[in-house]
C-alpha atoms as a PDB file:
ATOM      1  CA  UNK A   1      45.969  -1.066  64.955  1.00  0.00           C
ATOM      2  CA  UNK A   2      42.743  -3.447  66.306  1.00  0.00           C
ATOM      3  CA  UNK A   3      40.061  -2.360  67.777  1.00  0.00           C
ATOM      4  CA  UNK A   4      41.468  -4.271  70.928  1.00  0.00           C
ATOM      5  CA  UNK A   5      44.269  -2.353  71.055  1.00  0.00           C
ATOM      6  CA  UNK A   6      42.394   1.380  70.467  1.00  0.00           C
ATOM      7  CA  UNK A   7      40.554   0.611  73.650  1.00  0.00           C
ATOM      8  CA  UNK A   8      43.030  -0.283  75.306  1.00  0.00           C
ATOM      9  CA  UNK A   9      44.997   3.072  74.286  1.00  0.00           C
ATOM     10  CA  UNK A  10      42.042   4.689  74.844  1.00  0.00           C
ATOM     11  CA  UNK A  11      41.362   3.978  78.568  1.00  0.00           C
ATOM     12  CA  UNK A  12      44.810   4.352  79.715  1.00  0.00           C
ATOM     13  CA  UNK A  13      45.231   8.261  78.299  1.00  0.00           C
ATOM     14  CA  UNK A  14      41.769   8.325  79.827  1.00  0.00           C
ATOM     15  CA  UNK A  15      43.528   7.110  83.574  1.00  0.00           C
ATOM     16  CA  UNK A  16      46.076   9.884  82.635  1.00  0.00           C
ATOM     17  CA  UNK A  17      43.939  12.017  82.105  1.00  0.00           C
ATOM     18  CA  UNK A  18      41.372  11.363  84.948  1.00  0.00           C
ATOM     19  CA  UNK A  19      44.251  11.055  86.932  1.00  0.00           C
ATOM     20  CA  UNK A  20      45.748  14.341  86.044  1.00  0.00           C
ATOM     21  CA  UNK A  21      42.638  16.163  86.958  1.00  0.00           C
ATOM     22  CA  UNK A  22      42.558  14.422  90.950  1.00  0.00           C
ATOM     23  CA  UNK A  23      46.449  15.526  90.969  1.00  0.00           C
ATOM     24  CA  UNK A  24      45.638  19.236  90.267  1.00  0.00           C
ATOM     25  CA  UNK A  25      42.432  18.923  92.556  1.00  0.00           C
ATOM     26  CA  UNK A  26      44.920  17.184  95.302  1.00  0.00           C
ATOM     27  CA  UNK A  27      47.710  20.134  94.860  1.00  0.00           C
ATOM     28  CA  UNK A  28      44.836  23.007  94.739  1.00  0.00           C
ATOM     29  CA  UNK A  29      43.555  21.294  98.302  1.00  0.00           C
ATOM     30  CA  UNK A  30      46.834  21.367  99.669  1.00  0.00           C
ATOM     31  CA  UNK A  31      47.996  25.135  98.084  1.00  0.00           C
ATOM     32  CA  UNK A  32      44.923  26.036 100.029  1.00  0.00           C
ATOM     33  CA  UNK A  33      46.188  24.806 103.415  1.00  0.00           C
ATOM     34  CA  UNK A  34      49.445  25.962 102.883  1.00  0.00           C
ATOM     35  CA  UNK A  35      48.421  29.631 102.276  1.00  0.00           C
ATOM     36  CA  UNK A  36      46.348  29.535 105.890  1.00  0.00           C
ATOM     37  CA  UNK A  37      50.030  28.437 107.395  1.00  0.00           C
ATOM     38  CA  UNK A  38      51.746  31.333 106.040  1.00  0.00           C
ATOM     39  CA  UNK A  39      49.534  33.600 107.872  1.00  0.00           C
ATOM     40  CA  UNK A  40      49.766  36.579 105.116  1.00  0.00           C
ATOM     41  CA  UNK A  41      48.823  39.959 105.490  1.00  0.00           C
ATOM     42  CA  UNK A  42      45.015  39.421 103.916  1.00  0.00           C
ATOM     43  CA  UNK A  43      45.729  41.565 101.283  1.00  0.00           C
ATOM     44  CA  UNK A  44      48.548  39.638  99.789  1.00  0.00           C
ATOM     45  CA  UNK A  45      46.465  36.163 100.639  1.00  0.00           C
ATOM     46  CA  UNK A  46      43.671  37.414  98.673  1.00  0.00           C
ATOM     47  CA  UNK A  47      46.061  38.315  96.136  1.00  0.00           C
ATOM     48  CA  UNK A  48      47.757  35.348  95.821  1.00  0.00           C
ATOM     49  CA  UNK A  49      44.335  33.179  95.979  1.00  0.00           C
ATOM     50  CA  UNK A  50      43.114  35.027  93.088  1.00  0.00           C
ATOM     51  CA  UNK A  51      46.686  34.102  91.103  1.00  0.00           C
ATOM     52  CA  UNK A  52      46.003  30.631  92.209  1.00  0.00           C
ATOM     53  CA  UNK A  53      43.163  30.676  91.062  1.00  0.00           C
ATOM     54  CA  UNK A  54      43.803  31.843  87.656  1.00  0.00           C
ATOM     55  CA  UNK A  55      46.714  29.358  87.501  1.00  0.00           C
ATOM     56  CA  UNK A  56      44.499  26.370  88.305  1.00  0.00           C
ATOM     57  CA  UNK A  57      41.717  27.726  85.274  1.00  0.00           C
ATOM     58  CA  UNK A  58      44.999  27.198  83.069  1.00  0.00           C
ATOM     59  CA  UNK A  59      45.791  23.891  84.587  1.00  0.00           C
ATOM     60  CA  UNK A  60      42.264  22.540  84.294  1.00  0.00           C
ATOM     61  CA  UNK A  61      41.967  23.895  80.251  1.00  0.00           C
ATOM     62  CA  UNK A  62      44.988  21.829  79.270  1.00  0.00           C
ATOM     63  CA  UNK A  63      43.936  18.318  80.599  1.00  0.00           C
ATOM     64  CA  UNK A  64      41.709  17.474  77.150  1.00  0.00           C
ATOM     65  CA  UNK A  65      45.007  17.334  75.623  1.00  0.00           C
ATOM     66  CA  UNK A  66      45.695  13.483  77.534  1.00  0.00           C
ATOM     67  CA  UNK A  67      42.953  12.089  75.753  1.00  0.00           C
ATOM     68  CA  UNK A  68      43.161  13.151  72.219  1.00  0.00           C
ATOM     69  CA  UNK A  69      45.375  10.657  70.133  1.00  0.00           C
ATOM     70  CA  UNK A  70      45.799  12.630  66.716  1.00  0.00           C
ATOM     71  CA  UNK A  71      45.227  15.689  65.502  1.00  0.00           C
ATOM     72  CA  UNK A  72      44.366  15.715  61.716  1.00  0.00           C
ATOM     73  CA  UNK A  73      46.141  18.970  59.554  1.00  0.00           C
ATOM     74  CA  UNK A  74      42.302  20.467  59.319  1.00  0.00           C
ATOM     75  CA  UNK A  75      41.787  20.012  62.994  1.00  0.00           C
ATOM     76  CA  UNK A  76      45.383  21.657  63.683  1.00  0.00           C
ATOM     77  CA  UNK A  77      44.936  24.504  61.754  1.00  0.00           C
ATOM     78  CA  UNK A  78      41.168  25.021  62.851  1.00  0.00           C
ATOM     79  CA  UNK A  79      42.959  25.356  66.260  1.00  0.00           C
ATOM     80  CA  UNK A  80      45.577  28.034  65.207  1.00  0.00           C
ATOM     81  CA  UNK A  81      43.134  30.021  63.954  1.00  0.00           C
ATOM     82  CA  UNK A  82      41.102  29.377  67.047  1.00  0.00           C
ATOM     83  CA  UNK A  83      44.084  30.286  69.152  1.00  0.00           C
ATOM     84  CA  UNK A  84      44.353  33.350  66.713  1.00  0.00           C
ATOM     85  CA  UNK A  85      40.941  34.714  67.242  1.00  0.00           C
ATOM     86  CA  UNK A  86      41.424  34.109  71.201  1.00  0.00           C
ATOM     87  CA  UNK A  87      44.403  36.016  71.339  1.00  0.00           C
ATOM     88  CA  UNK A  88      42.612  38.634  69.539  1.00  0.00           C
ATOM     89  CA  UNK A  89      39.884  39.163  71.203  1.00  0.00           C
ATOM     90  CA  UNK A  90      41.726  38.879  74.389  1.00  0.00           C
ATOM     91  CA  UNK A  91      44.344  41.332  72.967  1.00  0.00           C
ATOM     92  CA  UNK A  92      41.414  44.010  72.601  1.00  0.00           C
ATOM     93  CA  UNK A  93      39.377  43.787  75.835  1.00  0.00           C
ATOM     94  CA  UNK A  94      41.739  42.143  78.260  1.00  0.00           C
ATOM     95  CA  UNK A  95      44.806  44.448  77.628  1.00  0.00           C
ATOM     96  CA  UNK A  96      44.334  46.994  75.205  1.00  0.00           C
ATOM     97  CA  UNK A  97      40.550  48.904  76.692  1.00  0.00           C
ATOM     98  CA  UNK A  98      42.109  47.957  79.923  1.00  0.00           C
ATOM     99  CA  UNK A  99      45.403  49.876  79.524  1.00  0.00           C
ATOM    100  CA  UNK A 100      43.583  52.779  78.325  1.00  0.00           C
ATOM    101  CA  UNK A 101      41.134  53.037  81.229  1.00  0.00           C
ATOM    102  CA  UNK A 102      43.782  52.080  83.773  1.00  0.00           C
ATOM    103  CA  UNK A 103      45.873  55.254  82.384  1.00  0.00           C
ATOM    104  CA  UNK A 104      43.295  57.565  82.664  1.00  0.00           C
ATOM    105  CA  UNK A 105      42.874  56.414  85.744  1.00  0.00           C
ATOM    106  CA  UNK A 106      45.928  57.639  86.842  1.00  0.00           C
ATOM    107  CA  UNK A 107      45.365  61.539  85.613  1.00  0.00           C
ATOM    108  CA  UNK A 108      46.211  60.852  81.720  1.00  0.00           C
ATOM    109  CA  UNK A 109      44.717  62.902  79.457  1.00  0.00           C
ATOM    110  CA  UNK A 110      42.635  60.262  76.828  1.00  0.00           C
ATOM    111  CA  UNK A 111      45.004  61.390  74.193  1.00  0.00           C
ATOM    112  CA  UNK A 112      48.228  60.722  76.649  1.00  0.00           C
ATOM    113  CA  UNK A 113      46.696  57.593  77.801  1.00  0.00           C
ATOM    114  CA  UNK A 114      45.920  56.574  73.961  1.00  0.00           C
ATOM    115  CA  UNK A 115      49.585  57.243  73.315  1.00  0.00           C
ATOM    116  CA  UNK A 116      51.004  55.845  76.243  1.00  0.00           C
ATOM    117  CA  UNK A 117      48.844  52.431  75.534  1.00  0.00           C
ATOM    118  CA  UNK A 118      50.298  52.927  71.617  1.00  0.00           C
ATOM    119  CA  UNK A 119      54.033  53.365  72.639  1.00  0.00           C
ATOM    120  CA  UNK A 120      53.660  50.067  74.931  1.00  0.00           C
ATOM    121  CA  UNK A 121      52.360  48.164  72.185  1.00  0.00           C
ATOM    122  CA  UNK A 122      54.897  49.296  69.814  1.00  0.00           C
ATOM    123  CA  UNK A 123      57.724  48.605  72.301  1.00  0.00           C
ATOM    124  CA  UNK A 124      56.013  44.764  72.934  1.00  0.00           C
ATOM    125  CA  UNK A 125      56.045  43.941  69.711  1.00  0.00           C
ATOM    126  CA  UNK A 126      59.619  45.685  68.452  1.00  0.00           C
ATOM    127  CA  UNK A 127      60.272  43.426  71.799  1.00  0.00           C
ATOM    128  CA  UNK A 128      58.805  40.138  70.616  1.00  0.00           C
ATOM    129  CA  UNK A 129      60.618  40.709  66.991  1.00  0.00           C
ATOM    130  CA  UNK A 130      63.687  40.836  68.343  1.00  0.00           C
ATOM    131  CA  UNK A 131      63.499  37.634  70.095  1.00  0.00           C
ATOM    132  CA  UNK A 132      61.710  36.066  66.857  1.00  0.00           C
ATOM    133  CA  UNK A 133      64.796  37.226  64.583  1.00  0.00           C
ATOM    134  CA  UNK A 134      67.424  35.565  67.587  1.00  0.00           C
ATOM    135  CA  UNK A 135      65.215  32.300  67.469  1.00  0.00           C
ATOM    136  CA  UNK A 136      64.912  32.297  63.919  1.00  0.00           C
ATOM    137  CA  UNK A 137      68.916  33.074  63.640  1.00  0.00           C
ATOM    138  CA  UNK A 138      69.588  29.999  64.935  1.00  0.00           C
ATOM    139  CA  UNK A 139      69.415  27.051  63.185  1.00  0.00           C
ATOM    140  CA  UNK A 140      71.403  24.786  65.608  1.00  0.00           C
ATOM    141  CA  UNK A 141      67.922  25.227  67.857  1.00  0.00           C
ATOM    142  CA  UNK A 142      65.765  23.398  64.936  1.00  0.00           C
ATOM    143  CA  UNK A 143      68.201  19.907  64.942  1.00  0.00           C
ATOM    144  CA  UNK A 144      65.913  17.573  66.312  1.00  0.00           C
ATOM    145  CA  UNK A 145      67.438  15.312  68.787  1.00  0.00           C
ATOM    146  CA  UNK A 146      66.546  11.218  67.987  1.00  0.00           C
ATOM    147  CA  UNK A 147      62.632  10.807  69.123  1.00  0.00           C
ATOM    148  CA  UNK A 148      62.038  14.357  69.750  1.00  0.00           C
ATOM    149  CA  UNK A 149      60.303  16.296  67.347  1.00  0.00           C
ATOM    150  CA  UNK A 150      61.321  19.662  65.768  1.00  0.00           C
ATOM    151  CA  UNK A 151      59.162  22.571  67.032  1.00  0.00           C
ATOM    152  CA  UNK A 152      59.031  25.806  64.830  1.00  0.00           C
ATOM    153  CA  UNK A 153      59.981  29.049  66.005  1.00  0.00           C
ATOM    154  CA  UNK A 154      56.613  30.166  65.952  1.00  0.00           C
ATOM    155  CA  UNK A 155      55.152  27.695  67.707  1.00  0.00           C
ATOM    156  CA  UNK A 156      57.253  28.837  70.766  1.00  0.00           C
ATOM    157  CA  UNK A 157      56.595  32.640  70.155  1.00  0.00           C
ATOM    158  CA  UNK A 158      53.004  31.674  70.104  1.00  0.00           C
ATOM    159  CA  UNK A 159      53.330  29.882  73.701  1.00  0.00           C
ATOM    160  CA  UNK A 160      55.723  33.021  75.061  1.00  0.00           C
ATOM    161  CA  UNK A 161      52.921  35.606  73.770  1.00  0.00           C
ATOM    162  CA  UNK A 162      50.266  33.799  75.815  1.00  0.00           C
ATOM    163  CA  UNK A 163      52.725  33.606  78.724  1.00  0.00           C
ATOM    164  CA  UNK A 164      53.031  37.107  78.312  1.00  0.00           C
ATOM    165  CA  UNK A 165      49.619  38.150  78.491  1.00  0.00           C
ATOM    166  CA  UNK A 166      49.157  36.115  81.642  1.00  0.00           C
ATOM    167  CA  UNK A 167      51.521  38.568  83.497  1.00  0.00           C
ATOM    168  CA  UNK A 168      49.113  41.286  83.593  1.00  0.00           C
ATOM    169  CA  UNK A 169      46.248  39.151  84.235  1.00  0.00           C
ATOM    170  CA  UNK A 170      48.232  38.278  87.388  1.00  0.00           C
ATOM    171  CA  UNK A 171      49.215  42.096  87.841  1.00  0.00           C
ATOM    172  CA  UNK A 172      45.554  42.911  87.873  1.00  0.00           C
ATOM    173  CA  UNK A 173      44.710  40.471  90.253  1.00  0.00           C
ATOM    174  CA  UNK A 174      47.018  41.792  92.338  1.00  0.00           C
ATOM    175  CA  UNK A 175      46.102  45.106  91.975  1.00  0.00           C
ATOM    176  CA  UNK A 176      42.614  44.850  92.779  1.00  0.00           C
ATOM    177  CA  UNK A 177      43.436  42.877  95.860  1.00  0.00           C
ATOM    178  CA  UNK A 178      46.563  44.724  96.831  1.00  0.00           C
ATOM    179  CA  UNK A 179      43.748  48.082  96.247  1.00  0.00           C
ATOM    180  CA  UNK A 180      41.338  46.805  98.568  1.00  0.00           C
ATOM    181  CA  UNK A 181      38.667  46.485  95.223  1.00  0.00           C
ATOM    182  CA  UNK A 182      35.361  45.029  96.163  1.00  0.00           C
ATOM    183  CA  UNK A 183      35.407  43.545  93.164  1.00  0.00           C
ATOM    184  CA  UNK A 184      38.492  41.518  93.371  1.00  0.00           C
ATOM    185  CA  UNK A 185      37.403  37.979  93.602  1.00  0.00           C
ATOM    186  CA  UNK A 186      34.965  38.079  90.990  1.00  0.00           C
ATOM    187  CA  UNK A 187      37.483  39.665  88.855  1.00  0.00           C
ATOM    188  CA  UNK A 188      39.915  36.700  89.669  1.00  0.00           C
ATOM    189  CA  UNK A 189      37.284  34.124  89.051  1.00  0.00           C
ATOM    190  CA  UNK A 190      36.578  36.201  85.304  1.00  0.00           C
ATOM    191  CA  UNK A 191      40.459  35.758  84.706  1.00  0.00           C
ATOM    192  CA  UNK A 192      40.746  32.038  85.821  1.00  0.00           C
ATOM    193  CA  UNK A 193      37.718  31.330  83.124  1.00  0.00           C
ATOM    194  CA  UNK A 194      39.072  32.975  80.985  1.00  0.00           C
ATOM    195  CA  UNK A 195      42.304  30.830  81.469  1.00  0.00           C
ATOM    196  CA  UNK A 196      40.623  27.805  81.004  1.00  0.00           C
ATOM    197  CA  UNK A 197      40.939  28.299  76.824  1.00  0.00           C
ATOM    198  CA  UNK A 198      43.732  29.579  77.197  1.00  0.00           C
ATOM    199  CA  UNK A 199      45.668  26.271  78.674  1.00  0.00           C
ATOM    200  CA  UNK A 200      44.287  24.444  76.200  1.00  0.00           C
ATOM    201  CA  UNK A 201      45.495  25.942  73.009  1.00  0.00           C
ATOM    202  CA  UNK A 202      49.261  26.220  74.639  1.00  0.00           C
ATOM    203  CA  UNK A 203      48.623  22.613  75.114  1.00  0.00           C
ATOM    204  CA  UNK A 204      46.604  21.314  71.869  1.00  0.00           C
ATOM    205  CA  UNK A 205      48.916  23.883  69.443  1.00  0.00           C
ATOM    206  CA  UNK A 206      52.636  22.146  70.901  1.00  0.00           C
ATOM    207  CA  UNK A 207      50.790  18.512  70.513  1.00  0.00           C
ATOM    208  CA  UNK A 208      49.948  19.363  66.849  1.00  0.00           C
ATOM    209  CA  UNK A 209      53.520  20.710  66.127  1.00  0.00           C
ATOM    210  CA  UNK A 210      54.902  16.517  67.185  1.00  0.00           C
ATOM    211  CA  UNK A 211      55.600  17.740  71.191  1.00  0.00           C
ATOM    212  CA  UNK A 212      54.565  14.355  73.048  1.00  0.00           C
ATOM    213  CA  UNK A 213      50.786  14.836  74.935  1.00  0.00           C
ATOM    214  CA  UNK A 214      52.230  14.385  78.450  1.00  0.00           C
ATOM    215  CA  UNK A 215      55.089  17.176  77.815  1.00  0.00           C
ATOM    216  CA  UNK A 216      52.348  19.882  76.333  1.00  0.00           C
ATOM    217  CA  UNK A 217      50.143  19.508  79.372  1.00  0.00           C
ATOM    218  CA  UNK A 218      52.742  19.982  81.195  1.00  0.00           C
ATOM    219  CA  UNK A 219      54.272  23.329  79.417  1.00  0.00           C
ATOM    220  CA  UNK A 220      50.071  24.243  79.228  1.00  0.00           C
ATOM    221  CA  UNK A 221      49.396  23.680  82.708  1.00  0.00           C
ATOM    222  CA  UNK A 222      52.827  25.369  83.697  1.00  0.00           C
ATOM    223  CA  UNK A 223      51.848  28.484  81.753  1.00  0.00           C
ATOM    224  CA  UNK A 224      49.460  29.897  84.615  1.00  0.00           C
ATOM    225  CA  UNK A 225      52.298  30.069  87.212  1.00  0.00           C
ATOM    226  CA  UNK A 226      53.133  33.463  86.036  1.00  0.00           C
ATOM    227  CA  UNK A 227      50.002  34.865  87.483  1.00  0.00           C
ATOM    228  CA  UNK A 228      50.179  33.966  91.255  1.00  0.00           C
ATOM    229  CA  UNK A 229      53.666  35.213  91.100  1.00  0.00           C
ATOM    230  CA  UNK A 230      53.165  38.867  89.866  1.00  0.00           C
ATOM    231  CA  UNK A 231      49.535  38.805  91.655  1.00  0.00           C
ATOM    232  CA  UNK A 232      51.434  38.242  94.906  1.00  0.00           C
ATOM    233  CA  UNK A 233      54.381  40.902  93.772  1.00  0.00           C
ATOM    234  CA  UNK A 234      51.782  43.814  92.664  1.00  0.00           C
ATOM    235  CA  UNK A 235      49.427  43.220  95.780  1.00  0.00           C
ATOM    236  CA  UNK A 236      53.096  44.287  97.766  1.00  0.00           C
ATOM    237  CA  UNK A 237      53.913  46.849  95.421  1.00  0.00           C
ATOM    238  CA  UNK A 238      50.625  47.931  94.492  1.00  0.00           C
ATOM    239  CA  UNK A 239      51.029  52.107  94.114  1.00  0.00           C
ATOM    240  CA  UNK A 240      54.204  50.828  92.241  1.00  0.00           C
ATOM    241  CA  UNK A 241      51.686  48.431  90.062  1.00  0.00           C
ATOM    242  CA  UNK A 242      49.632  51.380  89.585  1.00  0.00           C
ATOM    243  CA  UNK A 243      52.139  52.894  87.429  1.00  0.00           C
ATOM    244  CA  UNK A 244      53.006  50.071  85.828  1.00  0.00           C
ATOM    245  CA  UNK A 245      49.546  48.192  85.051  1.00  0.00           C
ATOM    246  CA  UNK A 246      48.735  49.987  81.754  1.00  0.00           C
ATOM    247  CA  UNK A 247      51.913  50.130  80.146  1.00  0.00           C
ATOM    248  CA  UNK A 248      52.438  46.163  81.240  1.00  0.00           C
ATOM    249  CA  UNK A 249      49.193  45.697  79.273  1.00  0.00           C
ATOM    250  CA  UNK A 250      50.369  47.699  76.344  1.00  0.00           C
ATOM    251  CA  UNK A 251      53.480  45.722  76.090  1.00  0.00           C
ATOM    252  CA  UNK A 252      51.581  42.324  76.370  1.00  0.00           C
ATOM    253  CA  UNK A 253      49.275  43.588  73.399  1.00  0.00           C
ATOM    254  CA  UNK A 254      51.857  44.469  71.428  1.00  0.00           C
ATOM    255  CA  UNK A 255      53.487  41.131  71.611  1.00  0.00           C
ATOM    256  CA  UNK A 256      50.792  39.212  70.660  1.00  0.00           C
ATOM    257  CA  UNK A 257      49.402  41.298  67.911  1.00  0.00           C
ATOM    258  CA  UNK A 258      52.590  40.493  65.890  1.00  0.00           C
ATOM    259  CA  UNK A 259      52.761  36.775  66.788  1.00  0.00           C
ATOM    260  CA  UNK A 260      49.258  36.354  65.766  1.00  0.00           C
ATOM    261  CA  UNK A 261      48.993  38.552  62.548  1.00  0.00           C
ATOM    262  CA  UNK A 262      52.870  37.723  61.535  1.00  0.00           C
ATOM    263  CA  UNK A 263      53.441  34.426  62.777  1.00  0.00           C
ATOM    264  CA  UNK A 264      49.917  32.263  64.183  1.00  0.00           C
ATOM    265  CA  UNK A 265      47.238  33.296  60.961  1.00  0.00           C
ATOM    266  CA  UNK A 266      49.778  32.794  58.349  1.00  0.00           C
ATOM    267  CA  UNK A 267      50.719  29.294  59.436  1.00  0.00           C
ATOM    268  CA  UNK A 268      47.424  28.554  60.160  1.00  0.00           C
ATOM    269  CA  UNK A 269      46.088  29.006  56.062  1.00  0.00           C
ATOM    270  CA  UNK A 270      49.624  27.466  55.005  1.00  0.00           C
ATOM    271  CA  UNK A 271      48.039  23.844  54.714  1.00  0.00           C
ATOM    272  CA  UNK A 272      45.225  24.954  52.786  1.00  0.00           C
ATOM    273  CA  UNK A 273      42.389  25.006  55.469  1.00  0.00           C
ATOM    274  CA  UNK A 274      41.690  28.752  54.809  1.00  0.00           C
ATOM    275  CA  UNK A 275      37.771  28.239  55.581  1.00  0.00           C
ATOM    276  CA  UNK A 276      38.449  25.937  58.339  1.00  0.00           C
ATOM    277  CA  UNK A 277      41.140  28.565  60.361  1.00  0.00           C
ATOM    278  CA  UNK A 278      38.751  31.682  59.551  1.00  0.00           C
ATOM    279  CA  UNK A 279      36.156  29.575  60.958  1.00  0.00           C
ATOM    280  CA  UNK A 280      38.145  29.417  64.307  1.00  0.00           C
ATOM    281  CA  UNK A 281      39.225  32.602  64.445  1.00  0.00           C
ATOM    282  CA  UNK A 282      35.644  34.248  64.498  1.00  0.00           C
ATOM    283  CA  UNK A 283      35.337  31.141  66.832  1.00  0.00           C
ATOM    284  CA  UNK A 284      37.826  31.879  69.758  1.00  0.00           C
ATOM    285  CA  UNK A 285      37.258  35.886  68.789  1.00  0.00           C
ATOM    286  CA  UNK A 286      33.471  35.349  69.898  1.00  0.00           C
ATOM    287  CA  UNK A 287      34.339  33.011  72.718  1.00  0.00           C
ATOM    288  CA  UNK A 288      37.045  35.087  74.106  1.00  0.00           C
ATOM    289  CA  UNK A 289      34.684  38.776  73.323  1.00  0.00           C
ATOM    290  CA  UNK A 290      31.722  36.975  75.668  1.00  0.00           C
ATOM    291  CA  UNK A 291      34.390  35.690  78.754  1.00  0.00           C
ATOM    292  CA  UNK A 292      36.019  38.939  78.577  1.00  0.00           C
ATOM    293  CA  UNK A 293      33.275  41.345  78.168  1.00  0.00           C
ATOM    294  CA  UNK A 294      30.118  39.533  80.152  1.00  0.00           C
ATOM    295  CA  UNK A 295      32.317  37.559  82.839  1.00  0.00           C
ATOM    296  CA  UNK A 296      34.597  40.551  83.892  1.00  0.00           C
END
């Protein structure tokens, strides 16, 4: 391929791209009207600005993805083991510190609210292993259709964990807002940065397993939706939420700890680019520690 013809590839994923970014910028605009029509309760409007909010951090972190033509083995596993050390990091103060404090909130004992946080994460990931073994059980799923890559197993579980721990992102969004918190907002705006990462592994991991770059910023920026959606159910239910918040957490921990230890590492040293994914994990870990720890 000319030089001609790189430029000219270049500058239209750049129009996609740049043209992606006005779309989201256009819907966020008119989401915004269309919350002051509904004429909420301002509880639940909070609630469900902070979701949106967090939804549109997602969004935003999975545009890059337009503009990057190939991703080199070394650069694909750097980002697994990027992803990896996000999802870590995230794992341990986003749901796991969280879920203890939240149940000792509630009158738990710190032993019963350790165990309680332990029996969540257990369940999450016996949860997640189950699905893995129905995925992986069926090899009609892995035919690739003419044009359309094949997309391992993993890969998806990888996506589904970081689905899953947007849920009770969205949960405590809605909680704090639901609660009345003075802190609400800024806790929303910590979430939806912390989002922005976040959108663009889902994205950059799928377009370095074959998925086309259109499709995976699609599925990336899709992933967020989940968190207006329970933000706006836990600000209505929020003494039910209560309840629920730490073992939601739990569950989400425990999902992702066994995608990322059984599943994400391993395939991201399979190629080997050992240096290169430890590299990124201590990478995202860091990244993910700071957003979680001195934006919440």
């Amino acid at each position: 391929m000319d030089t001609e013809t790189l430029a000219i590839a270049g500058g239209r994923m750049f129009r996609y791209a740049l043209g992606s970014l006005l779309l989201l910028v256009g819907m966020t605009l008119l989401a915004a009207q269309g919350l002051a029509w509904l004429d909420l309760e301002p509880k639940l409007l909070r609630a469900l600005q902070g979701g949106g909010l967090c939804a549109l951090g997602t969004a935003l972190g999975a545009v890059p993805v337009l503009v990057i033509r190939r991703m080199p083995q070394a650069v694909s596993d750097s980002l697994l083991g990027f992803g990896a050390g996000v999802m870590l990091a995230a794992t341990a103060f986003s749901l796991i510190v969280p879920a203890i404090a939240a149940a000792e909130q509630l009158g738990l004992t710190p032993w019963a609210a350790s165990g309680l946080v332990c029996l969540g994460i257990l369940s999450g990931a016996f949860g997640l292993y189950l699905v893995d073994r129905k995925v992986s059980a069926s090899p009609e799923r892995l035919i690739a259709a003419p044009g359309r890559p094949i997309i391992a197993p993993r890969i998806w579980l990888f996506v589904v964990a970081i689905i899953a721990h947007n849920i009770p992102e969205g949960m405590a969004v809605g909680v704090s807002a639901g609660g009345g918190m003075p802190d609400a907002d800024s806790l929303a705006m910590g979430i939806a940065l912390q989002d922005v990462p976040e959108g663009l592994v889902i994205a950059l991991v799928l377009a370095a397993a074959g998925m086309s770059h259109a499709r995976a910023f699609l599925i990336g920026a899709a992933s967020g939706l989940v968190e207006p959606v329970f933000a706006l159910l836990c600000a209505w239910l929020v003494s039910l939420a209560e309840v629920l918040l730490p073992l939601g957490l739990a569950l989400a921990a425990g999902a992702m700890l066994l995608v990322v230890t059984h599943e994400v590492i391993p395939e991201s040293r399979r190629n080997g680019h050992e240096k290169l994914a430890s590299l990124g994990l201590l990478v995202g870990f860091c990244l993910m520690m700071v957003m979680d720890t001195a934006l919440a």
